[in-house]
Protein backbone atom coordinates (compact mmCIF):
# COMPACT_ATOMS: atom_id res chain seq x y z
CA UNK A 1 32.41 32.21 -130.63
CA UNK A 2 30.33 32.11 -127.38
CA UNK A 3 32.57 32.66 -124.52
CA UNK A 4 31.61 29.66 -121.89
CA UNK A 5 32.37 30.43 -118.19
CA UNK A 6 32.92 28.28 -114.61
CA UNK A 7 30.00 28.74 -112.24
CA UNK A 8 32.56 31.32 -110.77
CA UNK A 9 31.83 33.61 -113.71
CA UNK A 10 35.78 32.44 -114.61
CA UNK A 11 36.29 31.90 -118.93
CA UNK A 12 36.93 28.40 -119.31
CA UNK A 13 40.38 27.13 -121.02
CA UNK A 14 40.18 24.43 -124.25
CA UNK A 15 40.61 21.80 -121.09
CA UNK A 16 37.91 23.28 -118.57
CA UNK A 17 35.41 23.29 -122.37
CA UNK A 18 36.42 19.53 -122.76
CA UNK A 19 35.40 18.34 -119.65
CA UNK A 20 32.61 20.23 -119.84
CA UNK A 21 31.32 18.58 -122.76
CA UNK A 22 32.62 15.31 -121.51
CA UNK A 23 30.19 15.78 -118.44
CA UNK A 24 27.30 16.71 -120.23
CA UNK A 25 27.62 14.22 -122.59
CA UNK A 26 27.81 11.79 -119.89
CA UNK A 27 24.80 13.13 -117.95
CA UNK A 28 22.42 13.00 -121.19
CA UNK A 29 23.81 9.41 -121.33
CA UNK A 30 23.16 8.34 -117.73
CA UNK A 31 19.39 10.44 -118.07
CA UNK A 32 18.38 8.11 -121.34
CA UNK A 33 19.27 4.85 -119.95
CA UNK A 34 16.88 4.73 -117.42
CA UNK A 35 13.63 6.17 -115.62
CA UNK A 36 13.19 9.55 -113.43
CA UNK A 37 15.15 7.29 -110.93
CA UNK A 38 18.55 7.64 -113.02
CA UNK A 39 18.31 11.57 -112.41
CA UNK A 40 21.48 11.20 -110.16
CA UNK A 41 24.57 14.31 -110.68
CA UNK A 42 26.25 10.98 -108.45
CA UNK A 43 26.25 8.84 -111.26
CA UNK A 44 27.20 11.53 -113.60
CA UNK A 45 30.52 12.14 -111.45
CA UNK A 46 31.33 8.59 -111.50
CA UNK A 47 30.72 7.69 -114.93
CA UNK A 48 32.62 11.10 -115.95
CA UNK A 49 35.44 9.84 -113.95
CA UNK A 50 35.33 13.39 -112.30
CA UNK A 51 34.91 14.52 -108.47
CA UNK A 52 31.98 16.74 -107.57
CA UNK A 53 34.30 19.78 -106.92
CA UNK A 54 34.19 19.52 -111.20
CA UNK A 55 30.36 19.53 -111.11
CA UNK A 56 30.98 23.05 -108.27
CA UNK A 57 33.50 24.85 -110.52
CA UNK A 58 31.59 24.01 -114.12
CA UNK A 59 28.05 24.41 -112.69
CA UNK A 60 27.54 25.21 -109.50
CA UNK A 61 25.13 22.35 -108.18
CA UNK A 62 22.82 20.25 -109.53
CA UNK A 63 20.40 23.18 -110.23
CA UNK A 64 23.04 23.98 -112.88
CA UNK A 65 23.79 20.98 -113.92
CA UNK A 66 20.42 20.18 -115.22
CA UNK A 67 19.83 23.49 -116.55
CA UNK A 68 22.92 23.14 -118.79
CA UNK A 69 22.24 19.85 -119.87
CA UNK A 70 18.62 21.50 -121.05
CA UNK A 71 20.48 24.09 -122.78
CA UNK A 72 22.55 21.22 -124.15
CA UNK A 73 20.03 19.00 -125.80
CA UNK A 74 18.61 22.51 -127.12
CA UNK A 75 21.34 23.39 -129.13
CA UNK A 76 22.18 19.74 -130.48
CA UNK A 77 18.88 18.37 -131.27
CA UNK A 78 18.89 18.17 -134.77
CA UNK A 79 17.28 19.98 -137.77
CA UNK A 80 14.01 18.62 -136.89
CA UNK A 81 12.56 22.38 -136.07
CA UNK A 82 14.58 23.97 -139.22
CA UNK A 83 12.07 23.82 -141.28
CA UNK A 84 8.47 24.49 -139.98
CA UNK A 85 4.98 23.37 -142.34
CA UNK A 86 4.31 25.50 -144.80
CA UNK A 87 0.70 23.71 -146.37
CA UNK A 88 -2.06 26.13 -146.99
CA UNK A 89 -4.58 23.30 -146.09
CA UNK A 90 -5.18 23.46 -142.60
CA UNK A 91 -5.58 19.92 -142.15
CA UNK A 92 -2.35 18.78 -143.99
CA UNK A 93 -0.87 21.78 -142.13
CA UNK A 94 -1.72 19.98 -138.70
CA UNK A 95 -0.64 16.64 -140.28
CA UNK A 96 2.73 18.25 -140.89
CA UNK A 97 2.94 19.88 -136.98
CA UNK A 98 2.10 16.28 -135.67
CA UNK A 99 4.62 14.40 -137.70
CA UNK A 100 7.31 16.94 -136.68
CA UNK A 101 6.50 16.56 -132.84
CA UNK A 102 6.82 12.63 -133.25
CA UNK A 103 9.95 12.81 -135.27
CA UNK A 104 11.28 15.20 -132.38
CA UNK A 105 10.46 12.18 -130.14
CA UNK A 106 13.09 10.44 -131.67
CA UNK A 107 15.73 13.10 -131.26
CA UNK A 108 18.99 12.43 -129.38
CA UNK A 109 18.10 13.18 -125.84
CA UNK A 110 14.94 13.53 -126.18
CA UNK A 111 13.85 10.84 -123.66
CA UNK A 112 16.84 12.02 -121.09
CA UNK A 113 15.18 14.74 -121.03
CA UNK A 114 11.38 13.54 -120.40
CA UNK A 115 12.83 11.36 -117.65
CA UNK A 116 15.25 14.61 -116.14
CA UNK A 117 11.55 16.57 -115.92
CA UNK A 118 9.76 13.34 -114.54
CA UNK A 119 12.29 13.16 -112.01
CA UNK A 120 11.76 16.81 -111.13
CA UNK A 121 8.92 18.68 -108.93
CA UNK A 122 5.70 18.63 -110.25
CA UNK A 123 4.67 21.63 -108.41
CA UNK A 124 5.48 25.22 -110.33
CA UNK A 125 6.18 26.89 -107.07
CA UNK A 126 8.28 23.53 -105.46
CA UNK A 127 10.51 23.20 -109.08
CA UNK A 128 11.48 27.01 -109.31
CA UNK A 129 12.18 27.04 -105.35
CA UNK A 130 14.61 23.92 -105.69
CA UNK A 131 15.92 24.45 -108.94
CA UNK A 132 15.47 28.08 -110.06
CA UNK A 133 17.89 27.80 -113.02
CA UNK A 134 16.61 24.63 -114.22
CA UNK A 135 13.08 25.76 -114.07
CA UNK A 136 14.18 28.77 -116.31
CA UNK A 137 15.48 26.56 -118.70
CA UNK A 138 12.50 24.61 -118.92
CA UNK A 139 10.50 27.54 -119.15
CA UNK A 140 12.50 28.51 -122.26
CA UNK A 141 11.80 25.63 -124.13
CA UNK A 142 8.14 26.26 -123.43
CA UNK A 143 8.59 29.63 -124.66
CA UNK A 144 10.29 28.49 -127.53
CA UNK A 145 7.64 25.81 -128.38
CA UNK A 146 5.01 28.27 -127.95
CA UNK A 147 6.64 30.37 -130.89
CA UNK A 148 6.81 26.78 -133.13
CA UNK A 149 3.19 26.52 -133.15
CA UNK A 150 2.05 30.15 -134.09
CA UNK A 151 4.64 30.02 -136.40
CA UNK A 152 3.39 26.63 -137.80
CA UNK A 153 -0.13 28.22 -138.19
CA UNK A 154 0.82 31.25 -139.48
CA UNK A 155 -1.40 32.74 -142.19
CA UNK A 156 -4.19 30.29 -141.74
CA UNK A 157 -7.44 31.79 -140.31
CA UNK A 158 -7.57 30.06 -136.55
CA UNK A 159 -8.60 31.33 -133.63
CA UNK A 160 -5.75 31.98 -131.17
CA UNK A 161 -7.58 30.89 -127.68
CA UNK A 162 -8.11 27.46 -129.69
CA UNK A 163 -4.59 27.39 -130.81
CA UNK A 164 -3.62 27.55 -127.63
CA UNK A 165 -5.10 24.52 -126.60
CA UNK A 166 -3.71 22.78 -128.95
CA UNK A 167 -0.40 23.52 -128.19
CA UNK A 168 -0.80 22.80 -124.86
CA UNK A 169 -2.53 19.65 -125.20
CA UNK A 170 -0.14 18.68 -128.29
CA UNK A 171 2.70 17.27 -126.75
CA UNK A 172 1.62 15.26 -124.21
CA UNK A 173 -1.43 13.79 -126.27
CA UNK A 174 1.72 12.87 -128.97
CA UNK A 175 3.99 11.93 -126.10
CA UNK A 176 0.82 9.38 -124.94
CA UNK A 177 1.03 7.67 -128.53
CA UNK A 178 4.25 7.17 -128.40
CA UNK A 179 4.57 5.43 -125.00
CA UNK A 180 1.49 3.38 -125.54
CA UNK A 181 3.47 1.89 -128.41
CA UNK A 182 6.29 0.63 -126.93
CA UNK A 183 4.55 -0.61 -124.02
CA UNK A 184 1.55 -3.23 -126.30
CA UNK A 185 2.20 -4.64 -129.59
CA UNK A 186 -1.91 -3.87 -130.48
CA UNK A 187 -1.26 -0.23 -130.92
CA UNK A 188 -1.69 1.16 -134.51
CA UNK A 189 0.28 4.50 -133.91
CA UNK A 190 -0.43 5.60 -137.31
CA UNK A 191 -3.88 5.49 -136.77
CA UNK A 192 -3.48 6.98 -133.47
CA UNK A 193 -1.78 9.70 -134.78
CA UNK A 194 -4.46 10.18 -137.99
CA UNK A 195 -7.29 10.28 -135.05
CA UNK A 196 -5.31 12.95 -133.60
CA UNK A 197 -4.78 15.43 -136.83
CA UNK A 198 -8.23 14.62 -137.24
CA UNK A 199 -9.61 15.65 -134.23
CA UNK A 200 -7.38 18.57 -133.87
CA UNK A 201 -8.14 19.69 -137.62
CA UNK A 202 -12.12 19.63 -136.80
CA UNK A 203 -11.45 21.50 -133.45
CA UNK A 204 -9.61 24.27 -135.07
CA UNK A 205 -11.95 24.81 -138.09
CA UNK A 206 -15.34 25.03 -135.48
């Protein structure tokens, strides 16, 4: 079992690992019920029914807050990655990286965390300067996704520099469908997401 420590570098008793959990849970709960504007460690203390001397000894600050509730969300999202496409067809190979993404959408915490990185500095230099640890967490799951998608294409003849377009443009171009739909009842995402495979199916086969 992992040992878990304070922010002290102390291990932390069955009590310190409860309220541990109890404040992350609470933080991914206070992060999903609203926009960037519910990114508050305030509101986590109060709805956690803790002080912020709890938030000091189990994190640190709010740079380790975040970062923990990252790692969090990381470790209980789900089997959605488990399993990655294994078609030979390129095109029902994208199909099957596409579907995945949206599915992920749907993941516990998944839109805490869009609005935690909303909420957060947009400039690379600004985000690692106020929140180093967060930013390395973030740049993990980047890492990490980065490793999904050449994994995904594995064994299919693509060229990488086009692959990695993709995968950058991936997410947010899924992300885009999936907001547009909640916010007008006209949007077909099915057939926004079809236009998508499509278009990223011809782009890697050119």
């Amino acid at each position: 079992m992992t040992t878990v420590l304070s922010a002290k570098g102390t291990r932390l008793n069955r009590r310190g690992l409860q309220t541990r959990q109890q404040l992350l849970k609470q933080a991914l709960s206070c992060l999903a019920e609203g926009g960037p504007e519910s990114v508050s460690a305030n509101a986590v203390v109060r709805r956690a029914g803790a002080t912020w001397g709890t938030i000091q000894h189990q994190f640190g600050d709010v740079d380790g807050l975040w970062a923990a509730v990252l790692e969090y969300v990381a470790e209980h999202r789900g089997p959605v990655f488990d399993e990655l496409p294994s078609q030979t067809d390129l095109g029902e190979r994208v199909v099957a990286v596409v579907e995945m993404l949206w599915s992920a959408l749907d993941m516990p915490g998944s839109v805490a965390i869009y609005n935690l990185r909303a909420a957060l500095p947009r400039q690379r230099e600004q985000l690692e300067s106020s929140f180093p640890d967060t930013a390395r967490a973030i740049a993990r799951w980047d890492a990490e996704w980065t490793e999904i998608c050449e994994r995904s294409f594995r064994g299919l003849p693509v060229d990488h520099d086009k692959l990695m377009r993709v995968r950058l443009m991936l997410p947010g171009a899924i992300r885009g469908i999936y907001n547009e739909r909640h916010l007008s009842p006209y949007i077909d995402a099915e057939e926004a997401r079809r236009g998508l495979t499509e278009a990223i199916t011809a782009y890697l086969r050119s």
